[in-house]
C-alpha atoms as a PDB file:
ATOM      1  CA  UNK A   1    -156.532-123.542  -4.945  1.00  0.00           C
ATOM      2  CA  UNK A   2    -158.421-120.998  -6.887  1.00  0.00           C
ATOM      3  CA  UNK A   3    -156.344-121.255  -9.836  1.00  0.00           C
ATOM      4  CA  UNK A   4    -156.932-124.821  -9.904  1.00  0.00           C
ATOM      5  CA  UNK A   5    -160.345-124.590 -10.049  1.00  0.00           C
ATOM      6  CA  UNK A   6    -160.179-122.244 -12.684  1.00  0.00           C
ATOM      7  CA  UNK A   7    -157.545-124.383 -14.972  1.00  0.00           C
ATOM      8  CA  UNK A   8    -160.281-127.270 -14.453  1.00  0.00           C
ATOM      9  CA  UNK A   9    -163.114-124.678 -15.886  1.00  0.00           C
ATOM     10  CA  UNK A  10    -161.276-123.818 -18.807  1.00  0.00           C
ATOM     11  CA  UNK A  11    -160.281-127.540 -19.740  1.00  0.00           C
ATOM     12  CA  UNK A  12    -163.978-128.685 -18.875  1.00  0.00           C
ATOM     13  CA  UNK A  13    -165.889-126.152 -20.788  1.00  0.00           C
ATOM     14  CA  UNK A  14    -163.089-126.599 -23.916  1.00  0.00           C
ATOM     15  CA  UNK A  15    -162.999-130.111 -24.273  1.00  0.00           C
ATOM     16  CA  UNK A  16    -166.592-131.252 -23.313  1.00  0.00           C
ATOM     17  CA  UNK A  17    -168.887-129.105 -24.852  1.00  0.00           C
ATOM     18  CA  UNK A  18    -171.738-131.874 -24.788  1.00  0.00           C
ATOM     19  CA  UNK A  19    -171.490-131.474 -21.341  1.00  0.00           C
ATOM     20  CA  UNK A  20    -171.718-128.377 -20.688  1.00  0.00           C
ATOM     21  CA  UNK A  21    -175.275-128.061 -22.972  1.00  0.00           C
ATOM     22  CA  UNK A  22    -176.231-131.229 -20.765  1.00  0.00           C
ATOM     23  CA  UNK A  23    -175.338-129.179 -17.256  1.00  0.00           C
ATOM     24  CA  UNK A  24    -177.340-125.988 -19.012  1.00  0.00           C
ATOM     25  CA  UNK A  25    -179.902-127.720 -20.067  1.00  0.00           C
ATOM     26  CA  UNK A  26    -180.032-129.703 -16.523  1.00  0.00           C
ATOM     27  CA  UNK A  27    -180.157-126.231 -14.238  1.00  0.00           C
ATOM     28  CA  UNK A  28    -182.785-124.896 -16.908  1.00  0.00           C
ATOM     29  CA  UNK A  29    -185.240-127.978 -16.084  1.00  0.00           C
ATOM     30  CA  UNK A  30    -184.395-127.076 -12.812  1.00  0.00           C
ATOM     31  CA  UNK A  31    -185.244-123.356 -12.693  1.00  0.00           C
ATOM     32  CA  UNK A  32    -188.207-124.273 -14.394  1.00  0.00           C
ATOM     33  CA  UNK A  33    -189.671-126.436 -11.888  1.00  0.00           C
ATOM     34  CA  UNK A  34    -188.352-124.192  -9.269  1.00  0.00           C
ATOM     35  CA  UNK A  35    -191.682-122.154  -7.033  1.00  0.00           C
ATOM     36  CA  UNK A  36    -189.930-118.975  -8.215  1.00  0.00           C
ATOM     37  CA  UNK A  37    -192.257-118.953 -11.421  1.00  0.00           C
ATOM     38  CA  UNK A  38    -195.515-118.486 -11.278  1.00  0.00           C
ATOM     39  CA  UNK A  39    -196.874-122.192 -12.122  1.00  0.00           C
ATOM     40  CA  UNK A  40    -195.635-124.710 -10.066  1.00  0.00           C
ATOM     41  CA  UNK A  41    -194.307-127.970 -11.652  1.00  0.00           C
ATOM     42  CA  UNK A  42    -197.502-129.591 -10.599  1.00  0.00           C
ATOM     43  CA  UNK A  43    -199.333-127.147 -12.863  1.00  0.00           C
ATOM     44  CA  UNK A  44    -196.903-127.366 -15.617  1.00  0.00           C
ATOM     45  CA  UNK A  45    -197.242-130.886 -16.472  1.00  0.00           C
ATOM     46  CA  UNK A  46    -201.173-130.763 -15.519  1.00  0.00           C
ATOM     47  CA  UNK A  47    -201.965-128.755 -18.003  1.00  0.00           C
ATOM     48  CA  UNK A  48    -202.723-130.154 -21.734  1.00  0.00           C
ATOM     49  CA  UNK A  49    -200.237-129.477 -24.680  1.00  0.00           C
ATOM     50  CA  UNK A  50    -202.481-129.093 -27.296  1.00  0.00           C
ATOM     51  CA  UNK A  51    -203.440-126.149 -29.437  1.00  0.00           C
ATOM     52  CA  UNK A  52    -199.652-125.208 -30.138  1.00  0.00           C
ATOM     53  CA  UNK A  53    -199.709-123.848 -33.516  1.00  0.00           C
ATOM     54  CA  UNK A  54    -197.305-121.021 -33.158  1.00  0.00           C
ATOM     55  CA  UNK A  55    -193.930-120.588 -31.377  1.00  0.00           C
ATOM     56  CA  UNK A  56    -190.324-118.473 -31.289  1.00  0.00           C
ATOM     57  CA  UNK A  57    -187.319-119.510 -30.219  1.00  0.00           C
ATOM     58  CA  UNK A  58    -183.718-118.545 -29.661  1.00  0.00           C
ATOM     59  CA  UNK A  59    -180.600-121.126 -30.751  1.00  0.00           C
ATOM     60  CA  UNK A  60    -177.034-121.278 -29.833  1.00  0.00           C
ATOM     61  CA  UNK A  61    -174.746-122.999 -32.412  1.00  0.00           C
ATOM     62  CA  UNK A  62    -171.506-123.768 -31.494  1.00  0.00           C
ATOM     63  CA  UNK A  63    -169.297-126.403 -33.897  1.00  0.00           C
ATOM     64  CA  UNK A  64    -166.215-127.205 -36.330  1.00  0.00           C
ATOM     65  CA  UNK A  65    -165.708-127.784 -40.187  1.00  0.00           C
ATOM     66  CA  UNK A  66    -164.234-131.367 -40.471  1.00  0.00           C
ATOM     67  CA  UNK A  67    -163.986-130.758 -44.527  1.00  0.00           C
ATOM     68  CA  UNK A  68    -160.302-131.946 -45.913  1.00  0.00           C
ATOM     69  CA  UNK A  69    -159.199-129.192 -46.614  1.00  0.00           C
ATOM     70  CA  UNK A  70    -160.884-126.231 -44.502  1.00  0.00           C
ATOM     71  CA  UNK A  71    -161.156-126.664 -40.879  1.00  0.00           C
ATOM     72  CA  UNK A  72    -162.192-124.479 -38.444  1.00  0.00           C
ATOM     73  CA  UNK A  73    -165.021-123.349 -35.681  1.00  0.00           C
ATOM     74  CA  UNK A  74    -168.772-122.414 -36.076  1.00  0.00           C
ATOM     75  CA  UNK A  75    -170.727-120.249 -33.998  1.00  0.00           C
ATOM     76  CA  UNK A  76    -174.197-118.430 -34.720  1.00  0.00           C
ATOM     77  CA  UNK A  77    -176.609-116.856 -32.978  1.00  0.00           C
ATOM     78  CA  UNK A  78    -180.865-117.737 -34.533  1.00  0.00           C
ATOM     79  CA  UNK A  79    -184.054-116.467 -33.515  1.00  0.00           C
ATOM     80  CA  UNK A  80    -186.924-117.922 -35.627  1.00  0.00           C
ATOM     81  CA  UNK A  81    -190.768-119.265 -35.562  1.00  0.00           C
ATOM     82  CA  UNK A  82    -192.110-122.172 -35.475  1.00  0.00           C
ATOM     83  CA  UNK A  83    -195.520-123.293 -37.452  1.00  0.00           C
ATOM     84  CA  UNK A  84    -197.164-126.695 -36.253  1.00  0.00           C
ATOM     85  CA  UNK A  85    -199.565-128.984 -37.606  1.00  0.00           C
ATOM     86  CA  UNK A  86    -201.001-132.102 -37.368  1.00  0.00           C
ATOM     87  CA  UNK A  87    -199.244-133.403 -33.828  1.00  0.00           C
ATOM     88  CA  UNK A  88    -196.236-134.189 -36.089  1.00  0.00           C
ATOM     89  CA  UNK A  89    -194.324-131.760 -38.147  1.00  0.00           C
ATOM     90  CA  UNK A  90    -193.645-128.355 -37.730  1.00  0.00           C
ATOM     91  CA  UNK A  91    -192.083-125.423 -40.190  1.00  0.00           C
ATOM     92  CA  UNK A  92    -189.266-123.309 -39.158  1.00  0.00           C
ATOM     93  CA  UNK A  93    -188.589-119.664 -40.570  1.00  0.00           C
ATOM     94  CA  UNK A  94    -185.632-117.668 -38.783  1.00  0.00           C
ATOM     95  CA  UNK A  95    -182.831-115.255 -39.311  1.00  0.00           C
ATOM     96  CA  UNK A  96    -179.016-115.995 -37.776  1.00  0.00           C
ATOM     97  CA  UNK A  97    -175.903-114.501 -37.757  1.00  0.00           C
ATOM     98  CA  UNK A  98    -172.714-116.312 -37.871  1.00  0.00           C
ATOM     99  CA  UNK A  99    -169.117-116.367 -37.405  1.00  0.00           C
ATOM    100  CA  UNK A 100    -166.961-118.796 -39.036  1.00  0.00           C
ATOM    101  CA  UNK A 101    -162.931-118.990 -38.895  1.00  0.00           C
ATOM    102  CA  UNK A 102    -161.940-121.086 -41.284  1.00  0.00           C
ATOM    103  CA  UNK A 103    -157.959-122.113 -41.661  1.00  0.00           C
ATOM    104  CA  UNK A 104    -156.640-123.659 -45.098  1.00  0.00           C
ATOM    105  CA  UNK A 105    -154.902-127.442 -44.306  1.00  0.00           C
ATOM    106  CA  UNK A 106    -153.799-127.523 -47.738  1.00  0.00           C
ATOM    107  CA  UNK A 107    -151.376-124.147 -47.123  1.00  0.00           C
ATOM    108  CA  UNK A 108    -148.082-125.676 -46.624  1.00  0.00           C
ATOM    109  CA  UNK A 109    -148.568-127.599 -50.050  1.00  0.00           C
ATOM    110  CA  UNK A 110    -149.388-123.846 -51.846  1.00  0.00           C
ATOM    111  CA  UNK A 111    -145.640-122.512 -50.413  1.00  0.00           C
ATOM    112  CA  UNK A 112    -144.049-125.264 -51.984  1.00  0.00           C
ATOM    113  CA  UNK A 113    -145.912-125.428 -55.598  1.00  0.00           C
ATOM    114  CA  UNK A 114    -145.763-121.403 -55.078  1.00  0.00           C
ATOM    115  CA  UNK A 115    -141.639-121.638 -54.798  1.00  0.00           C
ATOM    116  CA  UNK A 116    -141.492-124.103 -57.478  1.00  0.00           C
ATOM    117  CA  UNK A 117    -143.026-121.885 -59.838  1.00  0.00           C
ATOM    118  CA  UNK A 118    -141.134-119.321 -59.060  1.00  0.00           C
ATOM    119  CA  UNK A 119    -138.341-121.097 -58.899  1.00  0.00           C
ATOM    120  CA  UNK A 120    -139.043-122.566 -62.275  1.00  0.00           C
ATOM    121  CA  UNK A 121    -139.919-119.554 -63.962  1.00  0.00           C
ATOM    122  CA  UNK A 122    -136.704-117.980 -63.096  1.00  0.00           C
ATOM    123  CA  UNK A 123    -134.630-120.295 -64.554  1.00  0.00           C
ATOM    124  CA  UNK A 124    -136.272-120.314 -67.841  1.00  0.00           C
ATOM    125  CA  UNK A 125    -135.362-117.696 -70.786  1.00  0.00           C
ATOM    126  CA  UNK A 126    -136.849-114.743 -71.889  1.00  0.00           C
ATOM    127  CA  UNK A 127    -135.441-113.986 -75.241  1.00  0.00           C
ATOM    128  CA  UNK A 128    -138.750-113.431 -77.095  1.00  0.00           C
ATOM    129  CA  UNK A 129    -141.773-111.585 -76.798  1.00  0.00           C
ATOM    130  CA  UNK A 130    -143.926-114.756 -75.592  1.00  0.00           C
ATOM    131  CA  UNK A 131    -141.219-116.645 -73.223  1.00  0.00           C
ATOM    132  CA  UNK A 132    -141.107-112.945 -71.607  1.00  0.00           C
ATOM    133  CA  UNK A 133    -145.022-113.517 -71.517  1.00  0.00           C
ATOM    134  CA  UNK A 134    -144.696-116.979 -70.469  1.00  0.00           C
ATOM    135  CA  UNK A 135    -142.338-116.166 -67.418  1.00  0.00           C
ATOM    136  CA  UNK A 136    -144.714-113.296 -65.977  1.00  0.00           C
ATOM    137  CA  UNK A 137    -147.502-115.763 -66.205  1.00  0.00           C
ATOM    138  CA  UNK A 138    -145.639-118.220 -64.498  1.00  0.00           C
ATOM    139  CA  UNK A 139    -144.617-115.478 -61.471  1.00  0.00           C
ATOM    140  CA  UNK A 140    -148.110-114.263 -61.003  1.00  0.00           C
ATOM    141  CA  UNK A 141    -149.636-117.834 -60.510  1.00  0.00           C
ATOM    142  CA  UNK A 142    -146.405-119.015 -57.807  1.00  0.00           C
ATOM    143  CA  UNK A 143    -147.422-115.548 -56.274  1.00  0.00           C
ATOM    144  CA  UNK A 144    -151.000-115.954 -55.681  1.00  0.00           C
ATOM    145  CA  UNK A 145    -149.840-119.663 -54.045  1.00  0.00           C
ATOM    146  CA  UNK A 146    -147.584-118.031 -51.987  1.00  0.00           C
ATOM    147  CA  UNK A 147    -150.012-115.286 -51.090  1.00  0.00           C
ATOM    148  CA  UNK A 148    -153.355-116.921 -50.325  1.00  0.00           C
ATOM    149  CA  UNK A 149    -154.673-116.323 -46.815  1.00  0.00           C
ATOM    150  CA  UNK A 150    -153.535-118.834 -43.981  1.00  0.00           C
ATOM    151  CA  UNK A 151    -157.445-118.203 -42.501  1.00  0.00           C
ATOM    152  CA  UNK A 152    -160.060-116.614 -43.364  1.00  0.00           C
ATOM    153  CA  UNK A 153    -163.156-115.568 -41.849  1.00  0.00           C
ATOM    154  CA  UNK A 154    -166.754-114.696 -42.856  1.00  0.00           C
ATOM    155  CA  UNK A 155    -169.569-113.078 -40.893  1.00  0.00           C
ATOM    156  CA  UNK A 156    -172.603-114.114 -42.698  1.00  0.00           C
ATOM    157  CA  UNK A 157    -176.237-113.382 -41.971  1.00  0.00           C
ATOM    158  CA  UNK A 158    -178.498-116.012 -43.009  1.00  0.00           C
ATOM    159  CA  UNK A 159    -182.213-117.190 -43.850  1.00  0.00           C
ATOM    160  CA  UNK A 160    -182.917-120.415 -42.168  1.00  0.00           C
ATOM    161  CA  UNK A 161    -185.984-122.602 -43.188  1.00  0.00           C
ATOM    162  CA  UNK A 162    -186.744-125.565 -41.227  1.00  0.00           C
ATOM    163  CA  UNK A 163    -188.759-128.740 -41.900  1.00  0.00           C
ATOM    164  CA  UNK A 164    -189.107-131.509 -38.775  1.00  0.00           C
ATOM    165  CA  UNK A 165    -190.776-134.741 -37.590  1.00  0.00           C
ATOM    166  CA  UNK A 166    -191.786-135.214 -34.367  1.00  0.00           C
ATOM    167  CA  UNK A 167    -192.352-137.357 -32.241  1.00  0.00           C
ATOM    168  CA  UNK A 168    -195.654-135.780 -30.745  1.00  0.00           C
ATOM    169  CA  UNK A 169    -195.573-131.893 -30.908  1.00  0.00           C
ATOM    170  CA  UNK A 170    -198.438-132.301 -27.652  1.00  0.00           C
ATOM    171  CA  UNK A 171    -196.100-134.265 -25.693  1.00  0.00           C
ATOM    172  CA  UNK A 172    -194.234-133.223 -22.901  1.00  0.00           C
ATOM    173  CA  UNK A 173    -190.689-135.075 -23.641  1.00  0.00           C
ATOM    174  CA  UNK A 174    -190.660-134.661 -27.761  1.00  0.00           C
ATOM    175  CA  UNK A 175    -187.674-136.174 -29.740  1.00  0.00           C
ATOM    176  CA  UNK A 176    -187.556-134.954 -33.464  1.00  0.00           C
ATOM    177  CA  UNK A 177    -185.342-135.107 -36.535  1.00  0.00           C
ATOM    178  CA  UNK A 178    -185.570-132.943 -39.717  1.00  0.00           C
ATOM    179  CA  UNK A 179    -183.846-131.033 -42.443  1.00  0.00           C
ATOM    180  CA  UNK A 180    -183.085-127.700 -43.108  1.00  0.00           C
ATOM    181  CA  UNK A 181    -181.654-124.956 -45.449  1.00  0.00           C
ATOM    182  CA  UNK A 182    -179.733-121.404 -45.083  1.00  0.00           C
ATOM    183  CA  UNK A 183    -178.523-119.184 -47.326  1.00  0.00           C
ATOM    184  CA  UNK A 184    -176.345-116.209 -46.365  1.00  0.00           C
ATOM    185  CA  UNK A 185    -174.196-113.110 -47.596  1.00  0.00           C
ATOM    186  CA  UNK A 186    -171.407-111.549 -45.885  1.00  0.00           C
ATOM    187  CA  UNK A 187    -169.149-108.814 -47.160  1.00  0.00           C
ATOM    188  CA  UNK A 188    -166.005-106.798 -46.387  1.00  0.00           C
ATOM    189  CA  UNK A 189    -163.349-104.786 -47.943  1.00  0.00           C
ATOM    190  CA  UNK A 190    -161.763-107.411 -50.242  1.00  0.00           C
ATOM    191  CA  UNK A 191    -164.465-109.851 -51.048  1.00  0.00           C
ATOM    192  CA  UNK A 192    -168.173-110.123 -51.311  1.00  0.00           C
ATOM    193  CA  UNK A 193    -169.502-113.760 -50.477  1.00  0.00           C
ATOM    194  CA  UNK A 194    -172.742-115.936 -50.563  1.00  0.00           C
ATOM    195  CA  UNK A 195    -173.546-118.984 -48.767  1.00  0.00           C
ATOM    196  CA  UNK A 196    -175.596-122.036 -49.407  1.00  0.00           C
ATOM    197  CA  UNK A 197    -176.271-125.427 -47.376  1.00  0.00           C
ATOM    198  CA  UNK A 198    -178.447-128.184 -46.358  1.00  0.00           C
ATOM    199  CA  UNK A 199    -178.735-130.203 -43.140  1.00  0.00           C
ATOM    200  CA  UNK A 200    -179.877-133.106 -41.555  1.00  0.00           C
ATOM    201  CA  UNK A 201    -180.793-132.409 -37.248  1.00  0.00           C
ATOM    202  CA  UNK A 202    -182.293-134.072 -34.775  1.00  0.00           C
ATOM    203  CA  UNK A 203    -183.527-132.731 -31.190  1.00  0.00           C
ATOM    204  CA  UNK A 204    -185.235-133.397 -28.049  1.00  0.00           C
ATOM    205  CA  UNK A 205    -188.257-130.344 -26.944  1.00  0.00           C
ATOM    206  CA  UNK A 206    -189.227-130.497 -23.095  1.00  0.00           C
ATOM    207  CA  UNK A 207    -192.399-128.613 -23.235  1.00  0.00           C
ATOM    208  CA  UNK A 208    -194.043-126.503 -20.107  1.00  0.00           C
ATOM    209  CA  UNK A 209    -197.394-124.694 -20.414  1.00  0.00           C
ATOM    210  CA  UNK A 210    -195.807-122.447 -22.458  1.00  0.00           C
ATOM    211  CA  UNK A 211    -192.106-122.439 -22.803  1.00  0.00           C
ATOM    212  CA  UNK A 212    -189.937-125.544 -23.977  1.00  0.00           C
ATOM    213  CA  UNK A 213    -186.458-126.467 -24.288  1.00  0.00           C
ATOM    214  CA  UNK A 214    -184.165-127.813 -26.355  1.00  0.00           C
ATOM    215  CA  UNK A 215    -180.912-129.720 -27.222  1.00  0.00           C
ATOM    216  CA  UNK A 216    -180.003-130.499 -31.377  1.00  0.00           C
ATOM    217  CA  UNK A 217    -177.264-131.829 -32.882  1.00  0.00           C
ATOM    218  CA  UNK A 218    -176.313-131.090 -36.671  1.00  0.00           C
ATOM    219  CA  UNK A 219    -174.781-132.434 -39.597  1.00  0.00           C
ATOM    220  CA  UNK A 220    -174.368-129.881 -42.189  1.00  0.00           C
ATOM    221  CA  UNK A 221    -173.223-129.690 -45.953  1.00  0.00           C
ATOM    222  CA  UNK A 222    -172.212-126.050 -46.963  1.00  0.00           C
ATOM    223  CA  UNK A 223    -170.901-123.988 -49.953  1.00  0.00           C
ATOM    224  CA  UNK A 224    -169.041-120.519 -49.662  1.00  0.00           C
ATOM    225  CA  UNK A 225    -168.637-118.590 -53.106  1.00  0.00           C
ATOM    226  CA  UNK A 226    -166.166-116.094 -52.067  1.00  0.00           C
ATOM    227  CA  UNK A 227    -165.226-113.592 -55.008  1.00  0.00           C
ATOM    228  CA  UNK A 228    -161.634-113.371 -53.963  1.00  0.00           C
ATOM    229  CA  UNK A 229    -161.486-116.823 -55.150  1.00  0.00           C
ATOM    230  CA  UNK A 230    -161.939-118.537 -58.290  1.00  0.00           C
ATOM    231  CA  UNK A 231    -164.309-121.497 -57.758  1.00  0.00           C
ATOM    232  CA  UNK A 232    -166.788-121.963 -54.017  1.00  0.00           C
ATOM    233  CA  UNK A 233    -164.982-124.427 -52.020  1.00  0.00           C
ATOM    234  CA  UNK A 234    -167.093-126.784 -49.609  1.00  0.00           C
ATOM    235  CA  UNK A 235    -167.281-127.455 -45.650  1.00  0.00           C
ATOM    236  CA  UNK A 236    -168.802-130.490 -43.388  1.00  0.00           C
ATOM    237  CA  UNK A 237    -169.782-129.031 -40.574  1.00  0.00           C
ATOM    238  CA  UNK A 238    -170.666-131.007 -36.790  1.00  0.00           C
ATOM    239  CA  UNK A 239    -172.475-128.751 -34.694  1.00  0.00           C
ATOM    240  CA  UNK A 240    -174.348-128.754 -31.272  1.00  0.00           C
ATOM    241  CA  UNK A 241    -177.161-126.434 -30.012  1.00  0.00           C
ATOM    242  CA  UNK A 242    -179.448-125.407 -27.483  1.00  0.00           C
ATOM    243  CA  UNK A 243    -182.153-122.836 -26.999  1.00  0.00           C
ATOM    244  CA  UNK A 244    -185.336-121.958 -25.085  1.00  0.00           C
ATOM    245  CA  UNK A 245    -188.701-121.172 -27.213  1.00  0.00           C
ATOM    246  CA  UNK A 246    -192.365-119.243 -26.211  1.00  0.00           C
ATOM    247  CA  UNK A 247    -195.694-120.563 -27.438  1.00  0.00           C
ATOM    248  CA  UNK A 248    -198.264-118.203 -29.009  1.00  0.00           C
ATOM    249  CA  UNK A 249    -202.146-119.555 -27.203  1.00  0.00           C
END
């Protein structure tokens, strides 16, 4: 029996992730309204929303790369401000750290051209000076197909800036979409890489006296320029996220 229950965790967490933010964000409402705090729910939505100008949050990312020919999961960690003004927009600033696993789709295709390279050059002569040249050429370039990575994986830290529309920043239930922009480094013993994206989100803020909540989905376009390679390569990225935020009086 208690293995069961288990096996259903592990397949309910894994393959409904939307659910699970839902249930979080559920028990948080809950907790919230709960007399353990010090303002009752009574007093929560009593009081006025206005005069936010300032807040900080913390966000949870969690999503895949759907890009043809890198796929893979996303996960990052942000704390950031928030600037509002006029009831309807609001400017983010914030710092993340990431962790993305990428694997390459396109690697069975590099063993074969690799091997036929190889294969190629092999069978061709090397009686002069610049057919010797020709076949060590040949060799290197099968080689580097036949030893790219399988997966790679960069640990980036990033600058986030934030620009969104919403719905009524005084409100208590306050939908929102926006764009945004990172741009990251990350760095190991073989490689030294920068990162660069846009991307388009949209939200939903439950606001108390002074904290708030919130769910976002994102939909983001972003380029790696890793020095062990030759030219960036692109991802699409899908990713879901929740987080809890303070306002400043």
């Amino acid at each position: 029996m208690h293995s069961g229950i288990i096996k259903f965790k592990k397949i309910f967490i894994k393959r409904s992730p939307l659910l699970v933010l839902i249930s979080i964000l559920t028990f948080s409402l809950f907790i919230f309204h709960s007399p353990l705090f010090s303002e009752t729910s009574e007093d929560l939505e009593s009081k006025p929303l206005k005069n936010k100008k300032l807040s900080a949050y913390f966000q949870y990312n969690s999503g895949k790369s759907v890009s043809t020919t890198e796929k893979g999961k996303i996960n990052d960690f942000k704390f950031a401000i928030e600037l509002y003004f006029l009831s309807h927009f609001s400017l983010g600033f914030g710092l993340s750290k990431s962790k993305i696993n990428l694997q390459d789709s396109t690697w069975n295709s590099n063993l074969i051209i690799g091997g036929l390279l190889i294969a190629s050059s092999a069978s061709k002569p090397a009686n002069t000076p610049q057919e010797q040249q020709d076949k060590k050429g040949s060799n290197l370039i099968g080689l580097i197909f036949l030893s790219g990575p399988t997966q790679y994986n960069y640990n980036p830290t990033n600058l986030n800036f934030d620009f969104n529309l919403h719905w009524n920043t005084e409100s208590f239930i306050d939908p929102y979409l926006g764009l945004g922009y990172q741009f990251g480094v990350a760095s190991n013993s073989e490689s030294f890489s920068t990162l660069t994206g846009w991307k388009a989100q949209g939200g939903v803020k439950i606001n108390f006296s002074s904290y708030y909540l919130f769910l976002q989905g994102e939909y983001q376009k972003v380029k790696i320029n890793d020095s062990f390679f030759i030219s960036p390569f692109n991802l699409t990225n899908k990713v879901m996220s929740f987080g809890i935020g303070y306002y400043f009086q």
